[in-house]
N, C-alpha and C. Protein backbone atom coordinates (compact mmCIF):
# COMPACT_ATOMS: atom_id res chain seq x y z
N UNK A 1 0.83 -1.18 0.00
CA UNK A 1 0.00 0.00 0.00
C UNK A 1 0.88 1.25 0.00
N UNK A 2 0.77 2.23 -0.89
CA UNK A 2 1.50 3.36 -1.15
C UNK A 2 1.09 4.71 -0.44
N UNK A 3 1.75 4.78 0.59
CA UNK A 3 1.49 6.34 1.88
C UNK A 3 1.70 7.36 0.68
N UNK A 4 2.91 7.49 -0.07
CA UNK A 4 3.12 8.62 -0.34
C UNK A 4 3.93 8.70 -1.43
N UNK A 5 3.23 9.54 -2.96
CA UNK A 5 3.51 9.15 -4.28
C UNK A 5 5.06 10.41 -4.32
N UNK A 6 4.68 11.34 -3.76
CA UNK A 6 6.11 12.28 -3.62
C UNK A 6 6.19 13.11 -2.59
N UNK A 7 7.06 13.20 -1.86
CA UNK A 7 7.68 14.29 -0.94
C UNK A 7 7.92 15.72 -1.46
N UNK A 8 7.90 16.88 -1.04
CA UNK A 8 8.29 17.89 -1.37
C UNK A 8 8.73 18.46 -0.02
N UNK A 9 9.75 19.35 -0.15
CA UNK A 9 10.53 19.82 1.45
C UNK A 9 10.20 21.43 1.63
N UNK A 10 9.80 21.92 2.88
CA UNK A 10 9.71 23.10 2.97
C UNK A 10 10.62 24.16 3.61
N UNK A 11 11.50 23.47 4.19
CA UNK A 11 12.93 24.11 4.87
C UNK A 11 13.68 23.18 4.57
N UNK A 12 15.16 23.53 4.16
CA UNK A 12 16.28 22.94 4.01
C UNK A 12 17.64 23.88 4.75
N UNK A 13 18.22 22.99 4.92
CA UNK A 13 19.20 23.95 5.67
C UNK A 13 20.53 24.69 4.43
N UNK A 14 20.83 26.09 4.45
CA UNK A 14 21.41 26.72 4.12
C UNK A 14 22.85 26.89 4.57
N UNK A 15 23.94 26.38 3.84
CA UNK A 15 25.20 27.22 3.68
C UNK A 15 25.45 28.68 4.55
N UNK A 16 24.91 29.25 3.50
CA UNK A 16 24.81 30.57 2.90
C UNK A 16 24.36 31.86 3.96
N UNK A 17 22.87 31.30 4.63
CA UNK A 17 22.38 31.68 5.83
C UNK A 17 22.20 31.28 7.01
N UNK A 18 23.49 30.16 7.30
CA UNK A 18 23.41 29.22 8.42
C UNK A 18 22.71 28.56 9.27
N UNK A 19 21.50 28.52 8.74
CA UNK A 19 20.56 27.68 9.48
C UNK A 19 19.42 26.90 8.44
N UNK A 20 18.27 26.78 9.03
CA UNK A 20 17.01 25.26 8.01
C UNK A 20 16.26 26.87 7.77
N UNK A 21 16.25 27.17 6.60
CA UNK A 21 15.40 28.18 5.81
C UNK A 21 14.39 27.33 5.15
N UNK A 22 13.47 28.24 4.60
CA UNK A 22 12.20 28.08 3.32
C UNK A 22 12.75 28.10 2.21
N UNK A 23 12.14 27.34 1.30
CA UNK A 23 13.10 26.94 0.09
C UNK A 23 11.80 27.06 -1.05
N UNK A 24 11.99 27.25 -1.87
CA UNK A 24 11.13 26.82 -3.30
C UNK A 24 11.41 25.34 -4.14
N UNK A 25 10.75 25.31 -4.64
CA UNK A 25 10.93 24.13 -5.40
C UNK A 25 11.04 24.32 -7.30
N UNK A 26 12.05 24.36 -7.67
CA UNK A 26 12.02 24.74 -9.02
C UNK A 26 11.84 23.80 -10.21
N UNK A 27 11.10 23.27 -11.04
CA UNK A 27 11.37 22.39 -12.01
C UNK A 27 12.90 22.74 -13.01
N UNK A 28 13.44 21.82 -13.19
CA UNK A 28 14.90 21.92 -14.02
C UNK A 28 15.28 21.85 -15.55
N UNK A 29 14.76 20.23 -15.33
CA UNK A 29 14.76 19.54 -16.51
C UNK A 29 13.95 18.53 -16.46
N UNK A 30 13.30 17.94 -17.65
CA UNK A 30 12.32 16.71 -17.93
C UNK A 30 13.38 16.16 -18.37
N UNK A 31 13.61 14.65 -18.14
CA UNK A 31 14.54 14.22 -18.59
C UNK A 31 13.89 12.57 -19.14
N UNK A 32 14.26 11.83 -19.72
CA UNK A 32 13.38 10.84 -20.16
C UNK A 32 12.66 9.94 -19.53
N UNK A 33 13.64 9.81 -17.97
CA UNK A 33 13.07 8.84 -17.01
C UNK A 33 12.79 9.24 -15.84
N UNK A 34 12.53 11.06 -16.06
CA UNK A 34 12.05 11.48 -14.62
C UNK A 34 12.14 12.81 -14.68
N UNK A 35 11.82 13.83 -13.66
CA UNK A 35 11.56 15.28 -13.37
C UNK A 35 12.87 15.53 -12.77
N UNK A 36 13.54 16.72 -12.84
CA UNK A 36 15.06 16.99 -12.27
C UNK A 36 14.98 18.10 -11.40
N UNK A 37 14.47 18.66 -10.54
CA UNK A 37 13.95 19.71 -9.44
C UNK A 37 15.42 20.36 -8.92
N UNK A 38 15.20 21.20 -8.42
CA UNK A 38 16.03 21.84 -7.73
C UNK A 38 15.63 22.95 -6.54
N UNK A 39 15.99 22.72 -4.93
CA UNK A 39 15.46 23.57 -4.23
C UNK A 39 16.48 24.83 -3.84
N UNK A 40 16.09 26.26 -3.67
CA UNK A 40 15.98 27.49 -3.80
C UNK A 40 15.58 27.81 -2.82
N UNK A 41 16.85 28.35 -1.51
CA UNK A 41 16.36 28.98 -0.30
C UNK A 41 15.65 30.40 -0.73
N UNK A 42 15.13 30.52 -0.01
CA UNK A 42 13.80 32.55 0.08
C UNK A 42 14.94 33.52 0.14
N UNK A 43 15.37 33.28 1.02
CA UNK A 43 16.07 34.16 2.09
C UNK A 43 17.73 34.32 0.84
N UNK A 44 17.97 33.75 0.53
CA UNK A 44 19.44 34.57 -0.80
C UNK A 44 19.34 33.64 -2.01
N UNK A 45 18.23 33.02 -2.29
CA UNK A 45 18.64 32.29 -3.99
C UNK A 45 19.69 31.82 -3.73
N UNK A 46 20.36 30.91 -3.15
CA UNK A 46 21.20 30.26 -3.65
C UNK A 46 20.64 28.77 -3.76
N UNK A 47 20.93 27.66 -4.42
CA UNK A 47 20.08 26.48 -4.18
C UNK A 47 21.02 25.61 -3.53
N UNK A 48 20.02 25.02 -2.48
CA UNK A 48 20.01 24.16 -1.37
C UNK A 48 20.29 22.55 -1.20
N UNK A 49 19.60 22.22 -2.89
CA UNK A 49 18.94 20.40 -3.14
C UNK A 49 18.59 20.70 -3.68
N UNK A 50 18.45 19.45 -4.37
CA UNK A 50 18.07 18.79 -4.99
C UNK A 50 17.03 17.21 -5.58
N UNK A 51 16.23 16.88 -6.03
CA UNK A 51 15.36 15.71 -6.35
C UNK A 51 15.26 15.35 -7.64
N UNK A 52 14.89 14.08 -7.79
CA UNK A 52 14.44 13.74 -8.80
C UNK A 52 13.48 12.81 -9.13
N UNK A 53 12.29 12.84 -9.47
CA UNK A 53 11.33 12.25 -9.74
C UNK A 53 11.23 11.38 -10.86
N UNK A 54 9.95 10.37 -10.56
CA UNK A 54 9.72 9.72 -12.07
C UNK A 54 8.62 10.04 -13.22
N UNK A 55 8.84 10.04 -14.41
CA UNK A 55 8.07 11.10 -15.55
C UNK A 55 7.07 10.26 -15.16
N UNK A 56 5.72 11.00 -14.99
CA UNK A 56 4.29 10.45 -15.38
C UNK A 56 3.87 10.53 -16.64
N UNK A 57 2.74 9.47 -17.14
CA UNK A 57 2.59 8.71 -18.17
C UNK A 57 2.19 10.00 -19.24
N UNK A 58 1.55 10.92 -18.52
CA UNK A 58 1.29 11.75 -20.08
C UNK A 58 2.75 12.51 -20.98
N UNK A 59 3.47 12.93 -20.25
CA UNK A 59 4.63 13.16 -20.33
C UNK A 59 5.55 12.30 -20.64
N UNK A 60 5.41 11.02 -20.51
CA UNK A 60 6.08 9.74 -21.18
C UNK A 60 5.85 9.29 -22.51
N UNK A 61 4.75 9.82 -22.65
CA UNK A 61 3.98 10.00 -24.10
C UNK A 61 4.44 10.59 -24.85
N UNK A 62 4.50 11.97 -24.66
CA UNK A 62 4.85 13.33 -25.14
C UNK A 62 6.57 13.23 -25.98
N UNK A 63 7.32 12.22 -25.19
CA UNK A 63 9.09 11.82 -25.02
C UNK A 63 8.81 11.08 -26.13
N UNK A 64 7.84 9.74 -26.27
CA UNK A 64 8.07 8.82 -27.26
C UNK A 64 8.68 9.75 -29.34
């Protein structure tokens, strides 16, 4: 049984501003076998993380 199809993070911790800031979530790249994200603290743009997901079927379509 599947709890949970994707995670997304709302604080990540920062370098930059030394502590767990608010982050954005940016799409990157579609890539053939998945979504390539990248997270983006609030507080100075610099990015934080990173994810990568798997392409859903309409978009798997779209690749063929």
């Amino acid at each position: 049984m599947k709890q949970y199809e994707d995670l997304q993070a709302t604080y990540l911790y920062c370098n930059n501003c030394g502590g767990s800031m608010p982050v954005r979530e940016k799409l990157l790249l579609i890539l053939p076998d998945g979504y390539m994200f990248e997270y983006i603290c609030i507080n100075c743009r610099n990015v934080v993380g990173d994810k990568k997901t798997k392409l859903n079927e309409q978009d798997r379509m779209l690749l063929r």
